[in-house]
C-alpha atoms as a PDB file:
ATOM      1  CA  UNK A   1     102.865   5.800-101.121  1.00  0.00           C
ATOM      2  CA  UNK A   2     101.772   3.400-104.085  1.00  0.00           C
ATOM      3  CA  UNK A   3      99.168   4.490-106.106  1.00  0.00           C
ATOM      4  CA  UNK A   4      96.740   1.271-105.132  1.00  0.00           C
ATOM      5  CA  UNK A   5      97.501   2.527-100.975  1.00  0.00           C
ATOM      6  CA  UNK A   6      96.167   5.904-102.446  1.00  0.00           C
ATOM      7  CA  UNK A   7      93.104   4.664-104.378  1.00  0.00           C
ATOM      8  CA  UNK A   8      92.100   2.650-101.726  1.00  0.00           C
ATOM      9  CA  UNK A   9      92.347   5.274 -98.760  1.00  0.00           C
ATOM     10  CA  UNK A  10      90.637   8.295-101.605  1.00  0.00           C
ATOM     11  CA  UNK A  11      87.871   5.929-103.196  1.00  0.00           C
ATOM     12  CA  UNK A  12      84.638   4.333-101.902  1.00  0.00           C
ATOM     13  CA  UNK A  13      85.263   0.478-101.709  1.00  0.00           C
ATOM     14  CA  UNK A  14      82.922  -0.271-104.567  1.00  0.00           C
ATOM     15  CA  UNK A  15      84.660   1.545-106.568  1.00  0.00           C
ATOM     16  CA  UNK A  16      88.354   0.223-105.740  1.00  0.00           C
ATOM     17  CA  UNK A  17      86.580  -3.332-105.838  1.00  0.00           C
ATOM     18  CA  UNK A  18      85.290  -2.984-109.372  1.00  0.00           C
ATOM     19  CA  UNK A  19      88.951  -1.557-110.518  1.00  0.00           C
ATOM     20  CA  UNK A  20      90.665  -5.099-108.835  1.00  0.00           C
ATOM     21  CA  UNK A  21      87.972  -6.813-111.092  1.00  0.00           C
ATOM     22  CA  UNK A  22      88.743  -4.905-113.996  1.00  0.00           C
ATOM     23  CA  UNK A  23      90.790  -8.511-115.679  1.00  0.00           C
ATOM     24  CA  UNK A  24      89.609 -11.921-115.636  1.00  0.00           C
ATOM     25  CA  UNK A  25      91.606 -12.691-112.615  1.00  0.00           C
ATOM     26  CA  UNK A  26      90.082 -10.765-110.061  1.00  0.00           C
ATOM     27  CA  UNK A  27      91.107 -10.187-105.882  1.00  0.00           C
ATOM     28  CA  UNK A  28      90.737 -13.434-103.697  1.00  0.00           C
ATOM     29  CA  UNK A  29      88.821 -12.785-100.615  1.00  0.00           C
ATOM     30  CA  UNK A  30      91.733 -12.853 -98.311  1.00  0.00           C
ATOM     31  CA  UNK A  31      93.445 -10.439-100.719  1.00  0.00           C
ATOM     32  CA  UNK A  32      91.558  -7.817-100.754  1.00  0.00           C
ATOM     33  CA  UNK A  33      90.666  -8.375 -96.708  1.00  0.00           C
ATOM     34  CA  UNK A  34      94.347  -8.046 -96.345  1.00  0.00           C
ATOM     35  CA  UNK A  35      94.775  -4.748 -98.961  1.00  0.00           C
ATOM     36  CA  UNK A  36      92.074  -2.728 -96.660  1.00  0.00           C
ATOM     37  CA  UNK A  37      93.737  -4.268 -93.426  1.00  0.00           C
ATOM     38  CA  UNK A  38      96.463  -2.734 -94.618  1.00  0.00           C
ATOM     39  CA  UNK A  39      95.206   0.882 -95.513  1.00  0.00           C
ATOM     40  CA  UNK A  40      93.273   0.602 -91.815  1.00  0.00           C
ATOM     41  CA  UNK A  41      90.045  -0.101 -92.948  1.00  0.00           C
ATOM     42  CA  UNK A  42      89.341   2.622 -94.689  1.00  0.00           C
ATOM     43  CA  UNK A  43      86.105   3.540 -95.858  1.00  0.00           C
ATOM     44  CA  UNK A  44      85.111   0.268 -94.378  1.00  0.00           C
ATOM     45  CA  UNK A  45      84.587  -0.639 -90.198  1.00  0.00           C
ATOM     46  CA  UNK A  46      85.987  -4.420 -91.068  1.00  0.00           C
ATOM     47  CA  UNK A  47      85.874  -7.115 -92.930  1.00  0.00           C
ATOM     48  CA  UNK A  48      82.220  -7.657 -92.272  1.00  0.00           C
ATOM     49  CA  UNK A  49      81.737  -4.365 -93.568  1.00  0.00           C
ATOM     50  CA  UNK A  50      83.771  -5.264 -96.650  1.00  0.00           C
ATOM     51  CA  UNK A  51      81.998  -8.295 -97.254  1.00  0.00           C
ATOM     52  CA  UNK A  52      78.588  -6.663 -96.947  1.00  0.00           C
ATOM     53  CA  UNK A  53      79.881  -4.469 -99.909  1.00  0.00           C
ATOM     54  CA  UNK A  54      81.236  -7.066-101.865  1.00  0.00           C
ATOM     55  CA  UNK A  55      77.583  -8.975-101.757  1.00  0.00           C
ATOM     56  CA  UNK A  56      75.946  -6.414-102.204  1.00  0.00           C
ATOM     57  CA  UNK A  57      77.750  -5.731-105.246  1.00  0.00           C
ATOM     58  CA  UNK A  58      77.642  -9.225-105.776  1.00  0.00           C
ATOM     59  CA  UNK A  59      73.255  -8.702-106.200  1.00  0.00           C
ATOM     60  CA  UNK A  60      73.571  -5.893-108.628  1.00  0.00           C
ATOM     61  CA  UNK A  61      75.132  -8.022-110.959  1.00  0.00           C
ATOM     62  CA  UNK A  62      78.587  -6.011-110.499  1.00  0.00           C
ATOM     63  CA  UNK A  63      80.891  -8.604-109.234  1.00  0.00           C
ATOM     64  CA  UNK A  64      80.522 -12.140-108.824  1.00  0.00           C
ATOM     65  CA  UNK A  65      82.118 -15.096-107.045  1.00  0.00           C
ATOM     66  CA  UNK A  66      84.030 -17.705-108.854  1.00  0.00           C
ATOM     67  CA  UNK A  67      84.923 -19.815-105.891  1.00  0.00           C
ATOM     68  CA  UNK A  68      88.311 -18.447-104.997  1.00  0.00           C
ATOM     69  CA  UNK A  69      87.389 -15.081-105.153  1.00  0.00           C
ATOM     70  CA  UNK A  70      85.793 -12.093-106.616  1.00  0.00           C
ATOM     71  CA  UNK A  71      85.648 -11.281-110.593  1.00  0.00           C
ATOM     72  CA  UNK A  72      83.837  -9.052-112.482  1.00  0.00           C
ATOM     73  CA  UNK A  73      79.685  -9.454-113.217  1.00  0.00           C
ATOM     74  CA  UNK A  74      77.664  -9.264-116.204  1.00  0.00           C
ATOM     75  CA  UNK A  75      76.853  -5.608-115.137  1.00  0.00           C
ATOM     76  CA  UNK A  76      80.312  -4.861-114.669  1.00  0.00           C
ATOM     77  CA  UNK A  77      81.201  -1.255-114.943  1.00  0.00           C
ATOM     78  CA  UNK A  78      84.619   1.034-115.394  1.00  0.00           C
ATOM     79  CA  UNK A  79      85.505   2.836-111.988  1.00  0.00           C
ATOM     80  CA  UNK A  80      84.487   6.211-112.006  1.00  0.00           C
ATOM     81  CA  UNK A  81      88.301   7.230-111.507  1.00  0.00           C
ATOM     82  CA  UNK A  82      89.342   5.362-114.392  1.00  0.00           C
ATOM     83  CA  UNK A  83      87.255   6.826-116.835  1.00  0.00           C
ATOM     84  CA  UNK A  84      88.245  10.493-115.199  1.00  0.00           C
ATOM     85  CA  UNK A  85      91.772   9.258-115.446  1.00  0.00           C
ATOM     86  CA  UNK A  86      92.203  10.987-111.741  1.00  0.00           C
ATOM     87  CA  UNK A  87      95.652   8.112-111.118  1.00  0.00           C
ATOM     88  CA  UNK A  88      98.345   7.395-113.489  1.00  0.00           C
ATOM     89  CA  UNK A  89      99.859   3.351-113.141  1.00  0.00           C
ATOM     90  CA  UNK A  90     103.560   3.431-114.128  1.00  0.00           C
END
């Protein structure tokens, strides 16, 4: 299993979203409705859900929308996984 299949189906959703917005790049919409497709919505009932997340995050300054997708806010913060180091990327 990859390690992004495993941090999605172990951490909450705001927390895998803010690690996808971690570089200037971001997740577009469809791919991130297609990564928790994927791990069979979990966390999450559907996209609906998701996107309820993602604007809430959205109003606590977390994340924001650049048009195409989702990118980090101006109250951006490290996932709480990262800064435990729980996952290793090789």
């Amino acid at each position: 299993m990859s390690v992004i299949k495993t941090i999605v189906l172990n951490e909450k959703p705001e927390e895998v979203i803010l690690f996808l917005t971690k570089n200037e790049l971001g997740i577009s919409f469809p791919q991130l409705d297609r990564l928790y497709s994927w791990a069979n919505w979990a966390h999450v009932a559907d996209n609906i859900g998701l996107m309820k997340i993602v604007w809430k995050m959205r109003d606590a300054g977390l994340v924001k929308s650049n048009g195409t997708g989702i990118v980090r806010g101006n109250n951006w913060r490290e996932p709480a996984f990262m800064v435990e180091g729980k996952y290793t990327f090789e």
